[in-house]
PDB file of N, CA and C in Angstrom:
ATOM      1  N   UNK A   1     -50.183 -30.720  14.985  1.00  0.00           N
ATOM      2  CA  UNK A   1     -49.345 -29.593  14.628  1.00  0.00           C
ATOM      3  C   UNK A   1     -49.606 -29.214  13.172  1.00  0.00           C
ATOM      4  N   UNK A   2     -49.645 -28.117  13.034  1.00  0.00           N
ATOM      5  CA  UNK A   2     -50.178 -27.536  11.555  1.00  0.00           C
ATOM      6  C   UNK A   2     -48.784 -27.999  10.459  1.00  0.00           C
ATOM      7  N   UNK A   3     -48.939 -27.684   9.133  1.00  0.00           N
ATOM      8  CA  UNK A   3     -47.955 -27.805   8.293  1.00  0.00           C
ATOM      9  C   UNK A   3     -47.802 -26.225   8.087  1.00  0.00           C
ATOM     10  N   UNK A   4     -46.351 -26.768   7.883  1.00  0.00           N
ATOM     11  CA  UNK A   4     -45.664 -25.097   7.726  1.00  0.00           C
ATOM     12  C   UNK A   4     -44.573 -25.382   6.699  1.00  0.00           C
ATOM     13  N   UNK A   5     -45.074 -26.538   5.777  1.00  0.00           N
ATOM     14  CA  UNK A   5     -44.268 -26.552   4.415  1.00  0.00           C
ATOM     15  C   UNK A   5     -45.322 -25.294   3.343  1.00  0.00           C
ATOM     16  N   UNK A   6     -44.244 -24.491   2.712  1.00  0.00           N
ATOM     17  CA  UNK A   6     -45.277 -23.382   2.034  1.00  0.00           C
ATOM     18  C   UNK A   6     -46.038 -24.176   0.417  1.00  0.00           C
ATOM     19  N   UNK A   7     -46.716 -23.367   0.389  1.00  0.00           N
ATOM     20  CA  UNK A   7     -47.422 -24.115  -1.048  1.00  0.00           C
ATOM     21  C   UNK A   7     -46.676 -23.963  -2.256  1.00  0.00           C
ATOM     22  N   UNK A   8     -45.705 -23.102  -2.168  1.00  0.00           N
ATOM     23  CA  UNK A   8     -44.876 -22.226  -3.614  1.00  0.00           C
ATOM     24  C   UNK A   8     -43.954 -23.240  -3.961  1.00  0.00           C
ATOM     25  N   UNK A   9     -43.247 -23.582  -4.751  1.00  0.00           N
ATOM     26  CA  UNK A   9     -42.105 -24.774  -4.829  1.00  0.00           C
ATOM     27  C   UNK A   9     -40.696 -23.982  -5.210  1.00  0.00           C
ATOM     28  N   UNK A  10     -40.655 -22.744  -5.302  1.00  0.00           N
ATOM     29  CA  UNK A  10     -39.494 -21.540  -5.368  1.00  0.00           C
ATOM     30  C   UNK A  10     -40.057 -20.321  -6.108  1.00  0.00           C
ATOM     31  N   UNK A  11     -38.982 -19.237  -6.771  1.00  0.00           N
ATOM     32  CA  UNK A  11     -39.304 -18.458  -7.717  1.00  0.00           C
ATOM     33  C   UNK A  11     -38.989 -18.503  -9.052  1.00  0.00           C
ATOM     34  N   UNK A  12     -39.744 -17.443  -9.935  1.00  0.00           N
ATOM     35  CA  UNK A  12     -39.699 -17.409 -10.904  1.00  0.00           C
ATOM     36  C   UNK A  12     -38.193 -16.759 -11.146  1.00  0.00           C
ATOM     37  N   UNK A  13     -37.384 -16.694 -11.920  1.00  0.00           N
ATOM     38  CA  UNK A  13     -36.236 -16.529 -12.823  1.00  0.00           C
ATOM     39  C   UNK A  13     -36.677 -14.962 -13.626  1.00  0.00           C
ATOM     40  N   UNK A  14     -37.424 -15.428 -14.245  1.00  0.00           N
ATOM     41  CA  UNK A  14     -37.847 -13.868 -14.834  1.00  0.00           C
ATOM     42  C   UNK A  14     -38.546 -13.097 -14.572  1.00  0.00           C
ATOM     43  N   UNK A  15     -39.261 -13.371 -13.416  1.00  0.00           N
ATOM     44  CA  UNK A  15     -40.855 -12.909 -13.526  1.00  0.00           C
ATOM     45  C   UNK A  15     -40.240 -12.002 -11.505  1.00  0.00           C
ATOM     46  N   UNK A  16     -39.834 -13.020 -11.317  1.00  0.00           N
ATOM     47  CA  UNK A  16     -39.234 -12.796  -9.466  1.00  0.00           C
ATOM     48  C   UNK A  16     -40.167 -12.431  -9.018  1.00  0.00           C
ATOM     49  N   UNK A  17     -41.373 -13.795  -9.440  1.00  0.00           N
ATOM     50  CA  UNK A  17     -42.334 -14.140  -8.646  1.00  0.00           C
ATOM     51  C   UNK A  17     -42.507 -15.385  -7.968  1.00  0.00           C
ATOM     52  N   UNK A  18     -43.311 -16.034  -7.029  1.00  0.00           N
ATOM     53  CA  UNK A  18     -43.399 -17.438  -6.331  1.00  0.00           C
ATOM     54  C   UNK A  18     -44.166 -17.963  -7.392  1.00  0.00           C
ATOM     55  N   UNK A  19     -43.379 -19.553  -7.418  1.00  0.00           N
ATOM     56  CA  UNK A  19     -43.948 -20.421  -8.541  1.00  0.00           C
ATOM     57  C   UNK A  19     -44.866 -21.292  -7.346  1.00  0.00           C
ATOM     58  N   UNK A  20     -46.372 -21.850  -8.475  1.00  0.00           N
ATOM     59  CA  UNK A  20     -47.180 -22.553  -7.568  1.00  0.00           C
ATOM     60  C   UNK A  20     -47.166 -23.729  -8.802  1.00  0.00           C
ATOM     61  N   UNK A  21     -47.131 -24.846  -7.866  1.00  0.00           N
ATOM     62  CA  UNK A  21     -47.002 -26.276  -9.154  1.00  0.00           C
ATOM     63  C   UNK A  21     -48.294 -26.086  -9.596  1.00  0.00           C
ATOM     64  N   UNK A  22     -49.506 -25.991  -8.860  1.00  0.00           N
ATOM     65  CA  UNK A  22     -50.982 -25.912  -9.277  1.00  0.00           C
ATOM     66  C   UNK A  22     -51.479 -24.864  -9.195  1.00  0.00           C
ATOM     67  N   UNK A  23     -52.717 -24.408 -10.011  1.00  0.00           N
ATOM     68  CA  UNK A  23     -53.505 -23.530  -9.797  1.00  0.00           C
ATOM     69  C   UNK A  23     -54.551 -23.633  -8.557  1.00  0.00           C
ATOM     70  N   UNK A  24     -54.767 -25.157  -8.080  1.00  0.00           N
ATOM     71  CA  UNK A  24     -55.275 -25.278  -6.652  1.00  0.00           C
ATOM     72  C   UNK A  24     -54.677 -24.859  -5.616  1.00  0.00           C
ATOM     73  N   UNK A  25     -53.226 -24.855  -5.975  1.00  0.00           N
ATOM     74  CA  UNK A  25     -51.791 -24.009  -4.811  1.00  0.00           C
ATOM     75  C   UNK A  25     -51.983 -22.742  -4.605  1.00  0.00           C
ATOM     76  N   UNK A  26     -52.634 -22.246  -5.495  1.00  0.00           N
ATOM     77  CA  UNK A  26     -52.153 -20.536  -5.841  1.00  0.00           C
ATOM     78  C   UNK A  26     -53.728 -20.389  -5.376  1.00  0.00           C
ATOM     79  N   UNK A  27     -54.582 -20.949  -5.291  1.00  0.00           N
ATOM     80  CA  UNK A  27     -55.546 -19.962  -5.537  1.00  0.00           C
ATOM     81  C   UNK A  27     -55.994 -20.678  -3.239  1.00  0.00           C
ATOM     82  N   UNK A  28     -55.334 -21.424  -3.237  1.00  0.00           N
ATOM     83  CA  UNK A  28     -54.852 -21.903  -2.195  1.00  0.00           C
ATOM     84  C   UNK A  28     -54.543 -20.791  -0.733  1.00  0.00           C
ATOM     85  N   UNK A  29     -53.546 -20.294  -1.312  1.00  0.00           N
ATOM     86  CA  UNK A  29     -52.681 -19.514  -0.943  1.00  0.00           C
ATOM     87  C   UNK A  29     -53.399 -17.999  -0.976  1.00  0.00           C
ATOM     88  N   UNK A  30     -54.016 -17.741  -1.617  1.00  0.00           N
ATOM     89  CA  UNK A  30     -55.243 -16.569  -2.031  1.00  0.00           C
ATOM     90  C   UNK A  30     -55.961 -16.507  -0.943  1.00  0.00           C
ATOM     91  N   UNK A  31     -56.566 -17.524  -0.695  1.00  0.00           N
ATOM     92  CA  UNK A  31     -57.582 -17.768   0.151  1.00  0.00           C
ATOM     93  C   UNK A  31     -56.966 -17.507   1.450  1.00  0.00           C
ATOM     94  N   UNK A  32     -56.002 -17.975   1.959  1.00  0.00           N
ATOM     95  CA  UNK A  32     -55.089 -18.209   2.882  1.00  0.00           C
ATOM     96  C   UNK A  32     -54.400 -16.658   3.296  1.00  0.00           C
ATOM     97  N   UNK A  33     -54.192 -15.802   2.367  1.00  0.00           N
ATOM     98  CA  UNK A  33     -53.938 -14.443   2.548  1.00  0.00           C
ATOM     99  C   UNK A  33     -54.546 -13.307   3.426  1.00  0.00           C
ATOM    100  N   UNK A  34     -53.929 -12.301   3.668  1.00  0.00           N
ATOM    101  CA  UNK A  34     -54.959 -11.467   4.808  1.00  0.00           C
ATOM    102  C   UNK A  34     -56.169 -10.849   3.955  1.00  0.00           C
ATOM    103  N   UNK A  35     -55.791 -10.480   2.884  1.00  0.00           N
ATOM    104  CA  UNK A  35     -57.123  -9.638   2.127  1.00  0.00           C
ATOM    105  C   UNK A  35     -56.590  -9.831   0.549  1.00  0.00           C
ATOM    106  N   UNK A  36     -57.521 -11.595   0.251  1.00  0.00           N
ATOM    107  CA  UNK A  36     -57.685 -12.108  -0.891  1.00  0.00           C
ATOM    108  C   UNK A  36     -58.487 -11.732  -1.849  1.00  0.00           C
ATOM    109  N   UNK A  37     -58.920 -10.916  -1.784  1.00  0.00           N
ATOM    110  CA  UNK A  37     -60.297  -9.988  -2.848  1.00  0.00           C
ATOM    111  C   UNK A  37     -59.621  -9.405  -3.352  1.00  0.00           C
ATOM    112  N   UNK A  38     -59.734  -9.296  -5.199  1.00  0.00           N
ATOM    113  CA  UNK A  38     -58.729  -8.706  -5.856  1.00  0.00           C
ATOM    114  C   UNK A  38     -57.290  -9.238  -6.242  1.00  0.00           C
ATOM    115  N   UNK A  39     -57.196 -10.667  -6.257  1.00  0.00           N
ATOM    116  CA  UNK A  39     -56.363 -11.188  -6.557  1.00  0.00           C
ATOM    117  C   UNK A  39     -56.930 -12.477  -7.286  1.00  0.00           C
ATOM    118  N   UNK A  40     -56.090 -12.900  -8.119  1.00  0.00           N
ATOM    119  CA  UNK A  40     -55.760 -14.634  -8.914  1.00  0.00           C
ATOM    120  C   UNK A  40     -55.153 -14.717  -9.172  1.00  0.00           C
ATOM    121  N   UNK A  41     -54.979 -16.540  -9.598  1.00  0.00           N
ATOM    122  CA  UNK A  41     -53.733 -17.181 -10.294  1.00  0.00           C
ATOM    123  C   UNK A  41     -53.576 -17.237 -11.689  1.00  0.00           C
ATOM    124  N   UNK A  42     -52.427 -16.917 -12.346  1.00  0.00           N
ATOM    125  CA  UNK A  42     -52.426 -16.778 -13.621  1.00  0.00           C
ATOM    126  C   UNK A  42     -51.342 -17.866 -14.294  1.00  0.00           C
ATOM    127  N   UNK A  43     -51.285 -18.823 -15.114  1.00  0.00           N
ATOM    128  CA  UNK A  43     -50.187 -19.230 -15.524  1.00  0.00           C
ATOM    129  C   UNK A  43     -48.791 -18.659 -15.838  1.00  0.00           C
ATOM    130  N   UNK A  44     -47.496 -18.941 -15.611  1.00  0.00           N
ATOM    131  CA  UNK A  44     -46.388 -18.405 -15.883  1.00  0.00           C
ATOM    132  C   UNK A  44     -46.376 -18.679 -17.240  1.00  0.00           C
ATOM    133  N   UNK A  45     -45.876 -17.806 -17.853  1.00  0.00           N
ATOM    134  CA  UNK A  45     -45.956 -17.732 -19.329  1.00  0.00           C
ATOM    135  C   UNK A  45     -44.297 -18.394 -19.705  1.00  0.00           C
ATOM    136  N   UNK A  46     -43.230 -18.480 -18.612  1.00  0.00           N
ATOM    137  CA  UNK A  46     -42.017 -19.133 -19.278  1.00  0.00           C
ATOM    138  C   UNK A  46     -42.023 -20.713 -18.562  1.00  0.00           C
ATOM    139  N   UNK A  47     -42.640 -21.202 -17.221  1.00  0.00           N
ATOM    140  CA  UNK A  47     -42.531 -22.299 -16.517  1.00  0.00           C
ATOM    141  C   UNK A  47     -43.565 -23.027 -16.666  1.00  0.00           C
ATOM    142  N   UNK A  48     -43.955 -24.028 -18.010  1.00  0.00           N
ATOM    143  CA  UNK A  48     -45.360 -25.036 -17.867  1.00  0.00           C
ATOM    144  C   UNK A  48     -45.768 -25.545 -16.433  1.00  0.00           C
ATOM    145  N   UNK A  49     -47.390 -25.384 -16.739  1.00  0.00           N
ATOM    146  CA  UNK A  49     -47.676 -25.751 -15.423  1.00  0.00           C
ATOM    147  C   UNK A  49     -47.811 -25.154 -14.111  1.00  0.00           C
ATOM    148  N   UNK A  50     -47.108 -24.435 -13.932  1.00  0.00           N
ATOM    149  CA  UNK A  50     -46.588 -23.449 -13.192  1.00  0.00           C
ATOM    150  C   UNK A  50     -47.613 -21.679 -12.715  1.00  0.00           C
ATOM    151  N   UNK A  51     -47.650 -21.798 -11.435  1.00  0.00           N
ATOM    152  CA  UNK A  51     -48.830 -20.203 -11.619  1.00  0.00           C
ATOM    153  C   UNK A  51     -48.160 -19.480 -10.542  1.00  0.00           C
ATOM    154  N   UNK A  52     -48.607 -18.030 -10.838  1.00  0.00           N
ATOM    155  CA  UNK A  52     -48.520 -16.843  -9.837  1.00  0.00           C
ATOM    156  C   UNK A  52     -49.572 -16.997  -9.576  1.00  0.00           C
ATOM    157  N   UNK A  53     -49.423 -15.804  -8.488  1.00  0.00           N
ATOM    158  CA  UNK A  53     -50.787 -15.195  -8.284  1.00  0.00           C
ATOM    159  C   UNK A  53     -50.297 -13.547  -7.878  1.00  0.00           C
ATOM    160  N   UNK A  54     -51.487 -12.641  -8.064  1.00  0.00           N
ATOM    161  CA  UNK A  54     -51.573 -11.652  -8.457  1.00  0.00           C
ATOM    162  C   UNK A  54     -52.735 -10.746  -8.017  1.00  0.00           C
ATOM    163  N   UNK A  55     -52.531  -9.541  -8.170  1.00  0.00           N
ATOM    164  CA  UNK A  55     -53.336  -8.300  -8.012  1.00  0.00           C
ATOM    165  C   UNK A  55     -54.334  -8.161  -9.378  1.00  0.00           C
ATOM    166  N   UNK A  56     -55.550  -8.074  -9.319  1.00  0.00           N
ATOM    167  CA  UNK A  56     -56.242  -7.834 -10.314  1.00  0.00           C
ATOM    168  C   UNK A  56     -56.405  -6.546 -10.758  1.00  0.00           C
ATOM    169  N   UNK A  57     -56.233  -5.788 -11.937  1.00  0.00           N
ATOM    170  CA  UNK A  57     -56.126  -4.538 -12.489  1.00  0.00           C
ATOM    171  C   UNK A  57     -57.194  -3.975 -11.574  1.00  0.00           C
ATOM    172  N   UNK A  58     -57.081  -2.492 -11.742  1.00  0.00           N
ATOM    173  CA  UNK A  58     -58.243  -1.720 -10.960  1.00  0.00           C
ATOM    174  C   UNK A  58     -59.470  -1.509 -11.664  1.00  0.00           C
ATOM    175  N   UNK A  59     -59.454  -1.734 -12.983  1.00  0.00           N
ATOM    176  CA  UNK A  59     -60.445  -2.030 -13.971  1.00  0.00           C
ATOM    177  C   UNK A  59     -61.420  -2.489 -14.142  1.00  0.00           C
ATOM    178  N   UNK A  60     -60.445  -4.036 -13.746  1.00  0.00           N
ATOM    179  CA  UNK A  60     -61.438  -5.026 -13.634  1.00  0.00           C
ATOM    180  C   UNK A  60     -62.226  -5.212 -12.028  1.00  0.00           C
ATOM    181  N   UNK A  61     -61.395  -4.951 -10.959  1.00  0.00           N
ATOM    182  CA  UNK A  61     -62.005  -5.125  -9.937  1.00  0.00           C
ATOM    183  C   UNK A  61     -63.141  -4.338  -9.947  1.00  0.00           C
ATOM    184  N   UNK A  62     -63.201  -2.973 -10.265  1.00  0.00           N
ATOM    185  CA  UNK A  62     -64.595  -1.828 -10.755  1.00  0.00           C
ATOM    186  C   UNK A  62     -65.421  -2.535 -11.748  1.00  0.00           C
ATOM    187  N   UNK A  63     -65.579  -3.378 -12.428  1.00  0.00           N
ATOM    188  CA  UNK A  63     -66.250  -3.879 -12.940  1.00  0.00           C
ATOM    189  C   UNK A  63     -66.379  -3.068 -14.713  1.00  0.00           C
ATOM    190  N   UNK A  64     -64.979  -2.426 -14.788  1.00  0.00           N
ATOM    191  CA  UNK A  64     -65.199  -1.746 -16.137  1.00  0.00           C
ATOM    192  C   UNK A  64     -64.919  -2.273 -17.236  1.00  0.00           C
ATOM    193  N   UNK A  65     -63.998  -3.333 -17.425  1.00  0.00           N
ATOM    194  CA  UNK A  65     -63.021  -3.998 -18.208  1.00  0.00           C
ATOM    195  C   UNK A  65     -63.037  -5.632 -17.068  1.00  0.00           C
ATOM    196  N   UNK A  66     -63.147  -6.575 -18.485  1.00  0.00           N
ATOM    197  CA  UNK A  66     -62.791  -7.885 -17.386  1.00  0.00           C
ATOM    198  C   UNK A  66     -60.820  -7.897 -18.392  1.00  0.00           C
ATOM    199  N   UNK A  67     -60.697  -8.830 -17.705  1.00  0.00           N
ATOM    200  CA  UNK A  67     -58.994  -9.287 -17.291  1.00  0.00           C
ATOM    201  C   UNK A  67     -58.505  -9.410 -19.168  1.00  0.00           C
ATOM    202  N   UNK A  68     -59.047  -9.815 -20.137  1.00  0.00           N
ATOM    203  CA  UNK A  68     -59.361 -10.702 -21.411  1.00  0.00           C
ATOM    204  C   UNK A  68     -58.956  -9.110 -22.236  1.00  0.00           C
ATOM    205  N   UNK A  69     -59.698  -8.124 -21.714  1.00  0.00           N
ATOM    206  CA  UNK A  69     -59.568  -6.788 -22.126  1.00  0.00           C
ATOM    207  C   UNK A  69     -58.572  -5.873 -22.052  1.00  0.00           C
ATOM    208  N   UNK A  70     -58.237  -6.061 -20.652  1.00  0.00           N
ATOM    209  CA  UNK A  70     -56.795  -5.440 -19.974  1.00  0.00           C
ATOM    210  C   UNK A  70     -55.999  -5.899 -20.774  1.00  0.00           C
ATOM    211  N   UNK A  71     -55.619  -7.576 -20.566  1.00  0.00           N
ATOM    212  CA  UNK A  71     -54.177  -7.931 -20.956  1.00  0.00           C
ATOM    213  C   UNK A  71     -54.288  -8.281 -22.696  1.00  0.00           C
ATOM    214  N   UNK A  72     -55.535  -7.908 -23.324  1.00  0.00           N
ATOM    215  CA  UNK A  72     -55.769  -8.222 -24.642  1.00  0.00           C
ATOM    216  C   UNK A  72     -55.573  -9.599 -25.431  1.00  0.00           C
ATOM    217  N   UNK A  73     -56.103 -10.673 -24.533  1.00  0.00           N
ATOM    218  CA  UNK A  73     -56.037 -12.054 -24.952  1.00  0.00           C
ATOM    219  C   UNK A  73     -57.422 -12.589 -24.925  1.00  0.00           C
ATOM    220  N   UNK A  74     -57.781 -13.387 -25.388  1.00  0.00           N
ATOM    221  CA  UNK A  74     -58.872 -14.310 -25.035  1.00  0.00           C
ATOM    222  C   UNK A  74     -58.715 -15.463 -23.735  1.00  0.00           C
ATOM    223  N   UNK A  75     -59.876 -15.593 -23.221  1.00  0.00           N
ATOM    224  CA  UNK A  75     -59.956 -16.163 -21.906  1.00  0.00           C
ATOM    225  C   UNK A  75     -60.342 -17.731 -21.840  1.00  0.00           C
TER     226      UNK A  75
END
């Protein structure tokens, strides 16, 4: 019988997004999705440890701008 415990361990508080304990969870769960292209896991910026996952800008998926550019951080 398959497992049907989910990978998320609840939500985020501020963000009222699904928290993933790992980035192996999230990117997990990506994979696991109907149409995972155009998405990753990003750390929660208030919960250590802790990741979303997400839609990748339209930017970057076009190949115009990577992610470092968009959100103006280093990678």
């Amino acid at each position: 019988m398959a497992n049907k415990q989910p990978d998320w361990t609840g939500y985020c508080d501020a963000h009222g997004k699904r928290l993933f304990s790992s980035r192996k969870r999230a990117r997990k769960q990506i994979r696991e999705h109907r149409n995972g292209k155009g998405m990753r896991e990003y750390p929660c910026t208030l919960v250590d440890g802790h990741f979303h996952i997400g839609h990748l800008p339209r930017e970057v998926r076009r190949g115009y701008k990577t992610v470092a550019e968009v959100h103006g951080r280093k990678r």
